[in-house]
Protein backbone atom coordinates (compact mmCIF):
# COMPACT_ATOMS: atom_id res chain seq x y z
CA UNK A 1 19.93 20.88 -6.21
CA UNK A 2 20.90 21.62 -2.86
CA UNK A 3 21.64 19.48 0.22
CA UNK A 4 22.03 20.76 4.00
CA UNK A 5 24.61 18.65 6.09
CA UNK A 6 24.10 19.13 9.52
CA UNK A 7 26.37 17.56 12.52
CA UNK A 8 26.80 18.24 16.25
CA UNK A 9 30.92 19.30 15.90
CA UNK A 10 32.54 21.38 12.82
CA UNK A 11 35.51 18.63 13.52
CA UNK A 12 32.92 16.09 12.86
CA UNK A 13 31.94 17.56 9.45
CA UNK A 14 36.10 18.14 8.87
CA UNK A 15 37.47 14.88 9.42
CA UNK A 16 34.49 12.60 8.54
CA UNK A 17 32.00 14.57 5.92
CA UNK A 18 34.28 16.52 4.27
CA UNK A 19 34.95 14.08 1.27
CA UNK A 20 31.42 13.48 0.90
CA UNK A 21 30.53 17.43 0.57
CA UNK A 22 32.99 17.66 -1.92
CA UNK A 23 32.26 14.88 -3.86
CA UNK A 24 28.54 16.10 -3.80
CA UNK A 25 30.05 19.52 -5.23
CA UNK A 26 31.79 17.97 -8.34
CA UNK A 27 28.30 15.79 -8.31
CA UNK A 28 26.45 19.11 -9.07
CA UNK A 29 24.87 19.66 -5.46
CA UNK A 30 25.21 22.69 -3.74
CA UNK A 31 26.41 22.23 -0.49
CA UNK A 32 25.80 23.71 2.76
CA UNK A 33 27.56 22.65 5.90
CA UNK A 34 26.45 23.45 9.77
CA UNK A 35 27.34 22.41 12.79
CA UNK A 36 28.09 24.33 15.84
CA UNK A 37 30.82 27.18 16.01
CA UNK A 38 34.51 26.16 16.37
CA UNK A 39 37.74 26.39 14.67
CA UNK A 40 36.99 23.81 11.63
CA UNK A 41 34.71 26.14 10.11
CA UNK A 42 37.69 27.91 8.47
CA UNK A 43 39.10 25.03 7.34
CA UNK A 44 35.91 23.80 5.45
CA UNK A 45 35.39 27.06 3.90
CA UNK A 46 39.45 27.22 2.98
CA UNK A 47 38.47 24.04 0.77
CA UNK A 48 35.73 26.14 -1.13
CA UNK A 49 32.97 24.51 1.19
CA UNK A 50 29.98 26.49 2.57
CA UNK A 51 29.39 26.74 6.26
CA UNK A 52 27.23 28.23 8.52
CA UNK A 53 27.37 27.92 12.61
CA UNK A 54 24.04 27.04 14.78
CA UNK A 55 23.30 27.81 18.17
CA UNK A 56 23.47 23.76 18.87
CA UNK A 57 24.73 23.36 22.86
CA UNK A 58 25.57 19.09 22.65
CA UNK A 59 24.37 18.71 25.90
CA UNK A 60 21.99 21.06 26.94
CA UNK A 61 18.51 20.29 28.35
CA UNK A 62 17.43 23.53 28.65
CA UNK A 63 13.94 23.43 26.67
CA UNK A 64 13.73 27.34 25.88
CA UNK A 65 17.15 26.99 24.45
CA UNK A 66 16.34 23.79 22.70
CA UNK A 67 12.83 25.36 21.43
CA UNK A 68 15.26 28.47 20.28
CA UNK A 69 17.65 26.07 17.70
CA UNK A 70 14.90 24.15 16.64
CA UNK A 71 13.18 27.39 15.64
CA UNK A 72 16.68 28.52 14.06
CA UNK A 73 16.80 25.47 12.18
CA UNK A 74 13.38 25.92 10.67
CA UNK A 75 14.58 29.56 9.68
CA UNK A 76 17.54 28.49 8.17
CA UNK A 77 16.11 25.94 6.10
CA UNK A 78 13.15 28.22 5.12
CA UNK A 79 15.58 30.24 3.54
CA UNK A 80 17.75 28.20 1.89
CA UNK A 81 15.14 25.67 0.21
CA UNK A 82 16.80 22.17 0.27
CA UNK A 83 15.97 19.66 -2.01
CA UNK A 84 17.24 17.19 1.03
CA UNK A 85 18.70 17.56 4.99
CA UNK A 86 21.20 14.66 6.05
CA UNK A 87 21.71 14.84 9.76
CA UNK A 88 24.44 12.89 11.17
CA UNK A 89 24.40 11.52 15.41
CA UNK A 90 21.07 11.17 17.27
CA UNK A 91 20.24 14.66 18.04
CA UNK A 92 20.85 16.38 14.87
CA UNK A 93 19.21 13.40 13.20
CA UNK A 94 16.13 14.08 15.23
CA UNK A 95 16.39 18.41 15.28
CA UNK A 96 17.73 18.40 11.57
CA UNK A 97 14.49 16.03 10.57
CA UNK A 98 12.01 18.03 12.74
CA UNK A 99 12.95 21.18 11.47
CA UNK A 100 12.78 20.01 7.60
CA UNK A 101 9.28 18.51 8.21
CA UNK A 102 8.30 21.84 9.38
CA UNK A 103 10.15 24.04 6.73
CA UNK A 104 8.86 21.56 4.08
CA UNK A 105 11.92 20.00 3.20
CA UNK A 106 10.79 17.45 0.52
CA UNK A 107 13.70 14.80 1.71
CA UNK A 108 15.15 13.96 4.97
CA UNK A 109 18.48 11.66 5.71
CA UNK A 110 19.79 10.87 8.88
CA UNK A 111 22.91 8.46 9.89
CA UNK A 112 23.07 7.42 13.60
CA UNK A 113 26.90 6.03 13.86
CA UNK A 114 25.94 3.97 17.08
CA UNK A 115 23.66 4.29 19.87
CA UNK A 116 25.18 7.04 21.74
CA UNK A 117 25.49 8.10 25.70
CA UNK A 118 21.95 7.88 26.29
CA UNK A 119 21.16 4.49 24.81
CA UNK A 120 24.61 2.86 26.12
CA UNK A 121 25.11 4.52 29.50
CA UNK A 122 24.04 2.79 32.67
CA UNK A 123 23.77 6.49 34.33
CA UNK A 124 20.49 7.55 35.50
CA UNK A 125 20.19 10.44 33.07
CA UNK A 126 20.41 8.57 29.99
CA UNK A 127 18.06 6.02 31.36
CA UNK A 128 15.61 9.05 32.08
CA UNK A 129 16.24 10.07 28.80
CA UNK A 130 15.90 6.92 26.66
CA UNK A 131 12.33 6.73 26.40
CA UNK A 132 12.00 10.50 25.59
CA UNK A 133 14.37 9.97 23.35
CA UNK A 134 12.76 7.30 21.54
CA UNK A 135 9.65 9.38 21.24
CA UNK A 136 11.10 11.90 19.56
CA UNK A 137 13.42 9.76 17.17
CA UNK A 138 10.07 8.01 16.10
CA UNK A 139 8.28 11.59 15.75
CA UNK A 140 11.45 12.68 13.49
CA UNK A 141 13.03 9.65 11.62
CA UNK A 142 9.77 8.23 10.03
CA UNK A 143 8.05 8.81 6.70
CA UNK A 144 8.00 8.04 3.24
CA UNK A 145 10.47 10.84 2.37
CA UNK A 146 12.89 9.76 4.90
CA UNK A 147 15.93 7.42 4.80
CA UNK A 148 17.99 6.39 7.98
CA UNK A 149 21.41 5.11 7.61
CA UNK A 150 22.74 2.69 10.17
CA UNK A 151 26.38 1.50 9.99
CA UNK A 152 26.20 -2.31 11.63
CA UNK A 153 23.80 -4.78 11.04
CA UNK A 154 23.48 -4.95 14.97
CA UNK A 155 22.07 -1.43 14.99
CA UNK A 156 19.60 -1.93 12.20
CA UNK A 157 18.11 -5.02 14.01
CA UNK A 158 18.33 -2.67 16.80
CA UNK A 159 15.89 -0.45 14.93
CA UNK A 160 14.10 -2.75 13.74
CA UNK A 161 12.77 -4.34 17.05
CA UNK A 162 12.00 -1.19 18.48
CA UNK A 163 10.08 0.03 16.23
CA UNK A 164 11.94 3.10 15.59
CA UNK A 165 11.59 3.39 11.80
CA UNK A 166 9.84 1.62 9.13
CA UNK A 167 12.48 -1.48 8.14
CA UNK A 168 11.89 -0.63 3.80
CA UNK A 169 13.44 3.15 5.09
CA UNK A 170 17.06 1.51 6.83
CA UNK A 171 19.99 1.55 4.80
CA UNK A 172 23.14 0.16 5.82
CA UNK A 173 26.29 1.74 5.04
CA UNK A 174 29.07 0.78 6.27
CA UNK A 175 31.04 3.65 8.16
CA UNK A 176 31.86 7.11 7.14
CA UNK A 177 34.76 6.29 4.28
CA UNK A 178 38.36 6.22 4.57
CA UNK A 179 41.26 7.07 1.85
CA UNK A 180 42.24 3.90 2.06
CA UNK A 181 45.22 4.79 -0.21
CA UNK A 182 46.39 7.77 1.65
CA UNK A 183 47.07 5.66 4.38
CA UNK A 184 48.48 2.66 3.10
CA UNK A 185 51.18 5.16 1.43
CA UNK A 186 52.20 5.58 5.01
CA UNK A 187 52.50 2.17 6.02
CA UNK A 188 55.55 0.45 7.48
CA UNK A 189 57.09 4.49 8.01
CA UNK A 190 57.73 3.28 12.22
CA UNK A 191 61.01 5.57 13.01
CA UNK A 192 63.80 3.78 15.06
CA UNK A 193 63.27 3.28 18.56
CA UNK A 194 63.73 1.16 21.73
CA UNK A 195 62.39 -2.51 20.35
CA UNK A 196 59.58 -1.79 22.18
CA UNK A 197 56.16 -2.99 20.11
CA UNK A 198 54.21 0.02 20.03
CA UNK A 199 50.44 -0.10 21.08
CA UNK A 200 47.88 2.63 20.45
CA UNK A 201 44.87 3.41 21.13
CA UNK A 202 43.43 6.80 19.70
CA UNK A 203 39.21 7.86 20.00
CA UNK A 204 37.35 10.37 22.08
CA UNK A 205 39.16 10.39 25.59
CA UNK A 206 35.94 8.27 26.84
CA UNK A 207 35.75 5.76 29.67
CA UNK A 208 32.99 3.68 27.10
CA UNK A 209 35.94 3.70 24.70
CA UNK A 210 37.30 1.32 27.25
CA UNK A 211 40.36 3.40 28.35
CA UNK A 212 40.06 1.74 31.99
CA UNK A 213 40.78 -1.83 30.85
CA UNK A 214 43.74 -0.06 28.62
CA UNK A 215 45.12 1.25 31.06
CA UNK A 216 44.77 -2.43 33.25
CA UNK A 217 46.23 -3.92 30.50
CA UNK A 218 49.13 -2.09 30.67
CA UNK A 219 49.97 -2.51 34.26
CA UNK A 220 49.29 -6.25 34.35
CA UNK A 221 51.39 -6.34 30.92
CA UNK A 222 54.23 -4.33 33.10
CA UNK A 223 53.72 -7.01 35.88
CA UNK A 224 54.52 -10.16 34.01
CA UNK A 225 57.58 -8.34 32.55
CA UNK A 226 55.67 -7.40 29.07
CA UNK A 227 57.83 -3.90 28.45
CA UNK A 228 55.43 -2.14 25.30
CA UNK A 229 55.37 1.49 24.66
CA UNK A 230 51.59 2.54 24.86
CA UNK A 231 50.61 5.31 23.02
CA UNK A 232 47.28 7.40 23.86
CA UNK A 233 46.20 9.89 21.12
CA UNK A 234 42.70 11.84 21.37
CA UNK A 235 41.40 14.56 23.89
CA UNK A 236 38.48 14.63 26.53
CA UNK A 237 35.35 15.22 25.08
CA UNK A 238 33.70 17.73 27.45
CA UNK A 239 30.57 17.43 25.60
CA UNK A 240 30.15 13.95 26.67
CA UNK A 241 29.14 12.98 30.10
CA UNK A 242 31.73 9.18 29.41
CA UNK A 243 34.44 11.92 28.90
CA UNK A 244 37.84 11.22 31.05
CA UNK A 245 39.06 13.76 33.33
CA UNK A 246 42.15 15.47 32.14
CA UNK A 247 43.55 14.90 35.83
CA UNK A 248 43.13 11.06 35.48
CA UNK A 249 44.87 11.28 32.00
CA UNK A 250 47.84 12.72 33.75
CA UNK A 251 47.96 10.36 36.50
CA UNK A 252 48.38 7.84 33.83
CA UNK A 253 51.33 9.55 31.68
CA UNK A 254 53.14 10.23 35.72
CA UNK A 255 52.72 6.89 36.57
CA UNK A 256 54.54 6.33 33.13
CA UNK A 257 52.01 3.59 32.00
CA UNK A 258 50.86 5.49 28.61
CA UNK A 259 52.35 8.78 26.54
CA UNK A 260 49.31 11.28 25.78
CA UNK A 261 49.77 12.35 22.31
CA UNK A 262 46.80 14.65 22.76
CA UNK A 263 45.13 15.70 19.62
CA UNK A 264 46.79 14.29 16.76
CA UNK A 265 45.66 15.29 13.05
CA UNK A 266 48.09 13.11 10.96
CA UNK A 267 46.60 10.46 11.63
CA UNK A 268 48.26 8.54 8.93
CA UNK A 269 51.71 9.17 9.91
CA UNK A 270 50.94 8.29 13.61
CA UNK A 271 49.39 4.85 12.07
CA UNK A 272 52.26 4.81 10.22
CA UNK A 273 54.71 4.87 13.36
CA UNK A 274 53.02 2.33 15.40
CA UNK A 275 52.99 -1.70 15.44
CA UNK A 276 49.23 -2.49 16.65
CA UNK A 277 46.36 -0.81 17.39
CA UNK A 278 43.06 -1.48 20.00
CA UNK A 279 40.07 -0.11 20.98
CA UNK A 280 38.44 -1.67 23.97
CA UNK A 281 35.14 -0.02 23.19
CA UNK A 282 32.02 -0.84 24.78
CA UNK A 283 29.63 -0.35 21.67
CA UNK A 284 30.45 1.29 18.21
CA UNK A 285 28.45 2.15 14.88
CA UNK A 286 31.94 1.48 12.72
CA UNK A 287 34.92 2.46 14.40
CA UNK A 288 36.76 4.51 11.89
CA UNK A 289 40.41 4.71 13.77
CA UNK A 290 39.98 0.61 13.44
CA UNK A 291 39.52 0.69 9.27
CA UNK A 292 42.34 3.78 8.81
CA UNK A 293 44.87 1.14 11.14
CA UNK A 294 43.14 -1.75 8.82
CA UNK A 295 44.43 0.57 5.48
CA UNK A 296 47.87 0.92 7.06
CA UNK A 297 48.13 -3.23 7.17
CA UNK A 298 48.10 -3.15 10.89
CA UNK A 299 46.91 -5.83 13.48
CA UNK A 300 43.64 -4.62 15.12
CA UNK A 301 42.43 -6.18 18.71
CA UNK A 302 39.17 -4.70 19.21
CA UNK A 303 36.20 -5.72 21.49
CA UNK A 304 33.33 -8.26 20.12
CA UNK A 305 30.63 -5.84 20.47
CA UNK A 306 29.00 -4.24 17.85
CA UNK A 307 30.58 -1.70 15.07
CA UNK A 308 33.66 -3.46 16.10
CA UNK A 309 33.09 -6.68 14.92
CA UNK A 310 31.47 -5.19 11.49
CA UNK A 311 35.74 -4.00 10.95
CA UNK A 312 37.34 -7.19 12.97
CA UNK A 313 36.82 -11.15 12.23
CA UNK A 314 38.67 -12.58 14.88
CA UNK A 315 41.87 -14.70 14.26
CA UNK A 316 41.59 -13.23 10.14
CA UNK A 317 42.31 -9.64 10.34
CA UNK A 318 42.51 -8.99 13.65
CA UNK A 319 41.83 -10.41 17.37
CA UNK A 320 38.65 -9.88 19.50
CA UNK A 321 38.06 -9.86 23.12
CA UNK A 322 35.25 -9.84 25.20
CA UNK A 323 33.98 -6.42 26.74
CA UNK A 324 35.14 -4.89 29.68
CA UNK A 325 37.76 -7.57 30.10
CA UNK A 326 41.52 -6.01 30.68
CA UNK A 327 42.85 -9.73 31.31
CA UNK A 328 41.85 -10.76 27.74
CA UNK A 329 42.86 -7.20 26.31
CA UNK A 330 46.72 -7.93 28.38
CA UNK A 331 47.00 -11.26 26.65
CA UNK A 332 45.87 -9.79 23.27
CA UNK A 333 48.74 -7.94 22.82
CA UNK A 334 50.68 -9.69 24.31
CA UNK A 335 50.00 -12.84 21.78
CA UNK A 336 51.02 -10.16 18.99
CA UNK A 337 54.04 -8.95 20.77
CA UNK A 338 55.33 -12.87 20.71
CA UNK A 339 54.17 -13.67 17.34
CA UNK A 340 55.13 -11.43 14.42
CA UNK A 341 54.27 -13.91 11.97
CA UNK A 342 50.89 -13.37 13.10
CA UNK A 343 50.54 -9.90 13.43
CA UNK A 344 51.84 -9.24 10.41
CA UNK A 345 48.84 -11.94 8.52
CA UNK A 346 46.14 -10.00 10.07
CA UNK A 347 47.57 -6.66 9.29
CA UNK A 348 47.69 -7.63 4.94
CA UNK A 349 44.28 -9.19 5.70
CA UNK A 350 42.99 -6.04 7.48
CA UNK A 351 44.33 -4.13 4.42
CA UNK A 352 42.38 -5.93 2.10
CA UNK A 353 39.67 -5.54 3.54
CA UNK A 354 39.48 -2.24 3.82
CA UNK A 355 40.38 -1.41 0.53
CA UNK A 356 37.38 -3.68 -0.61
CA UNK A 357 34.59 -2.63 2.30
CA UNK A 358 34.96 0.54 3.88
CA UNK A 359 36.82 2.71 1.23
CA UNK A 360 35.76 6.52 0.87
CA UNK A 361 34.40 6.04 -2.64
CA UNK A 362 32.13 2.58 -1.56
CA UNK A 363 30.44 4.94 0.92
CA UNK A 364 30.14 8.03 -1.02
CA UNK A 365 28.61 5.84 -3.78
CA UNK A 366 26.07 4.65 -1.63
CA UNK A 367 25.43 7.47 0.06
CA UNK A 368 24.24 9.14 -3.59
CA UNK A 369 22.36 6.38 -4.37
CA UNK A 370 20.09 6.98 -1.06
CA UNK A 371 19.54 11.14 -1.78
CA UNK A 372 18.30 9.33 -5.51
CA UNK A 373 16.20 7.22 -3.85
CA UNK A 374 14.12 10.56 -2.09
CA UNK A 375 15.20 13.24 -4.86
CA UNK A 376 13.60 13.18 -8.67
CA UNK A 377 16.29 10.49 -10.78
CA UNK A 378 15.87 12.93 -13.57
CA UNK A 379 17.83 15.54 -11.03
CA UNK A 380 19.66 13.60 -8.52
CA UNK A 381 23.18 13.17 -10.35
CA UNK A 382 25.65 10.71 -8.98
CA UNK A 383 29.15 11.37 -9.30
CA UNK A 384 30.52 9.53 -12.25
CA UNK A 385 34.41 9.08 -11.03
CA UNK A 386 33.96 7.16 -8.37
């Protein structure tokens, strides 16, 4: 049986999809990976995975060129015969799903990990584009041989009320997976320093991941005499119209309020080194940098909006703050800086539950069970081992 896994980055399919493939390898699946062109390729074939690059521009609007992958997509998937397509983020839910209704592709799964730019952005693009949008994810998404995966309960009453997609197709899954154990082997690992607590915050260099009221933080943390060392680790997603301008990252790291780690792929050792960890987001599906700090038995202060909330309970395993609120964000951490005791509760809490909610091997589970809901029982295995 073979399964198509289609995303709209090769890093994507890397960091967050590659555990999954694999486990759908040793499941008896054959496997076949695309995305658009870029430097993870290699590494997903250097693990015995099969991957193919599309002509997929992430924000184009061109409709020839848009008309061109779709028709690309329909090729491939002609030739390769699928038993099922699983499309991961809005537009490759929606061109992945088209395409395999037209190729006759007998199952379709897509998993929308939040709402996106066009359904959270104020701009007047993505409000031009929501109801288009819509249309299409309607068109795409529905249908008896179709299964969409949503990763907050927020999302699927989202769905739900808008009529997207039948409510008997949503499945709720909670996140992508982490190796929970791979980071909790790097826990408590934070090399000597200055005393200073060290805060980081590490996602797509976005302004919806709430870098501005970071950075606020910081300086009215530097005002009141709060010395932390503030760590930033992720790059500028020029595919993304929220992305931060490499220019105002810089101002930041000259005006010595943060140190730009830039793209970090260790993530477990950098988890390792640090003392709390936020993310001031705007609107999530399930943060995964939140669960791999939870694994690590760090303290989490996150925003009460959600995807965040679905990882943080606040005052049990982790603090939340309201939205767009640097004040609240400032006296966050700096309630953890004074209470140790504390922080170190919600980290073991945030471990725990981890370990029991978002673990690799939950989500891969249930991700099986879904293709065997859509693909003949008789011939959908499911991995036994996990």
């Amino acid at each position: 049986m073979k399964a198509v896994l289609f995303a709209n980055t090769d890093w994507y399919l890397y960091n967050f999809r590659r555990a999954l493939a694999m486990s759908l390898q040793r499941a008896g699946y054959e496997v076949l990976l695309i995305s658009p062109p870029g430097p993870y390729g290699d590494k997903l074939r250097a693990l015995g995975l099969r991957w193919e690059p599309v002509p997929m521009q992430r924000r184009s609007l061109n409709p020839l060129r848009e008309l061109a992958l779709l028709w690309h997509l329909v090729r491939l998937l002609r030739r390769e015969r699928p038993m099922l397509v699983h499309g991961f983020t809005i537009k490759c839910a929606v061109y992945g799903s088209l395409a395999a209704r037209l190729a006759g592709v007998p199952a379709r799964v897509n998993a929308v990990a939040g709402m996106g730019y066009v359904f959270i952005s104020p701009d007047l693009k993505a409000r031009l584009l929501r109801p288009v949008v819509r249309g299409l994810m309607r068109l795409a998404l529905g249908g008896e041989d179709a299964r969409l995966i949503l990763q907050n309960a927020d999302d699927v009453a989202l769905f739900e009320q808008a009529g997207l997609v039948d409510q008997a197709h949503i499945r709720l899954i909670r996140g992508s997976g982490v190796n929970c154990a791979q980071f909790a082997s790097q826990a408590h690992t934070k090399p000597p320093g200055d005393g200073r607590m060290r805060v980081l915050l590490a996602s797509r260099l976005l302004w919806d991941k709430g870098l501005d009221e970071f950075i606020a933080a910081i300086r009215q943390l530097r005002l009141q005499g709060c010395t932390i060392h503030a760590l930033l680790a992720g790059t500028p997603d020029p595919g993304n119209p929220a992305a931060v301008p490499e220019a105002t990252i810089r101002g930041w790291v000259d005006e010595k309020l943060v140190t730009w780690l830039g793209h970090v792929d260790d993530m477990a050792s950098l988890l390792g080194s640090v003392d709390v960890v936020v993310l001031p987001s705007y609107r999530e599906g399930l943060p995964r940098t939140l669960v791999e700090a939870a694994a690590c038995g760090l303290p989490l202060i996150t925003t009460d909006v959600p995807g965040c909330r679905e990882v943080v309970s606040d005052g049990v395993d982790g603090l939340l703050v309201p939205v767009q609120n640097s004040k609240a964000l400032a006296h966050a951490i700096r309630r953890l800086r004074d209470d140790p005791a504390l922080a170190r509760r919600l980290g073991d809490a945030a471990r725990i539950k981890a370990r029991s909610q978002f673990d690799e091997r939950i989500v891969i589970q249930h991700t099986l069970e879904v293709y065997a809901e859509l693909c003949d029982p008789a011939t959908a295995p499911v991995e036994s081992s996990l």
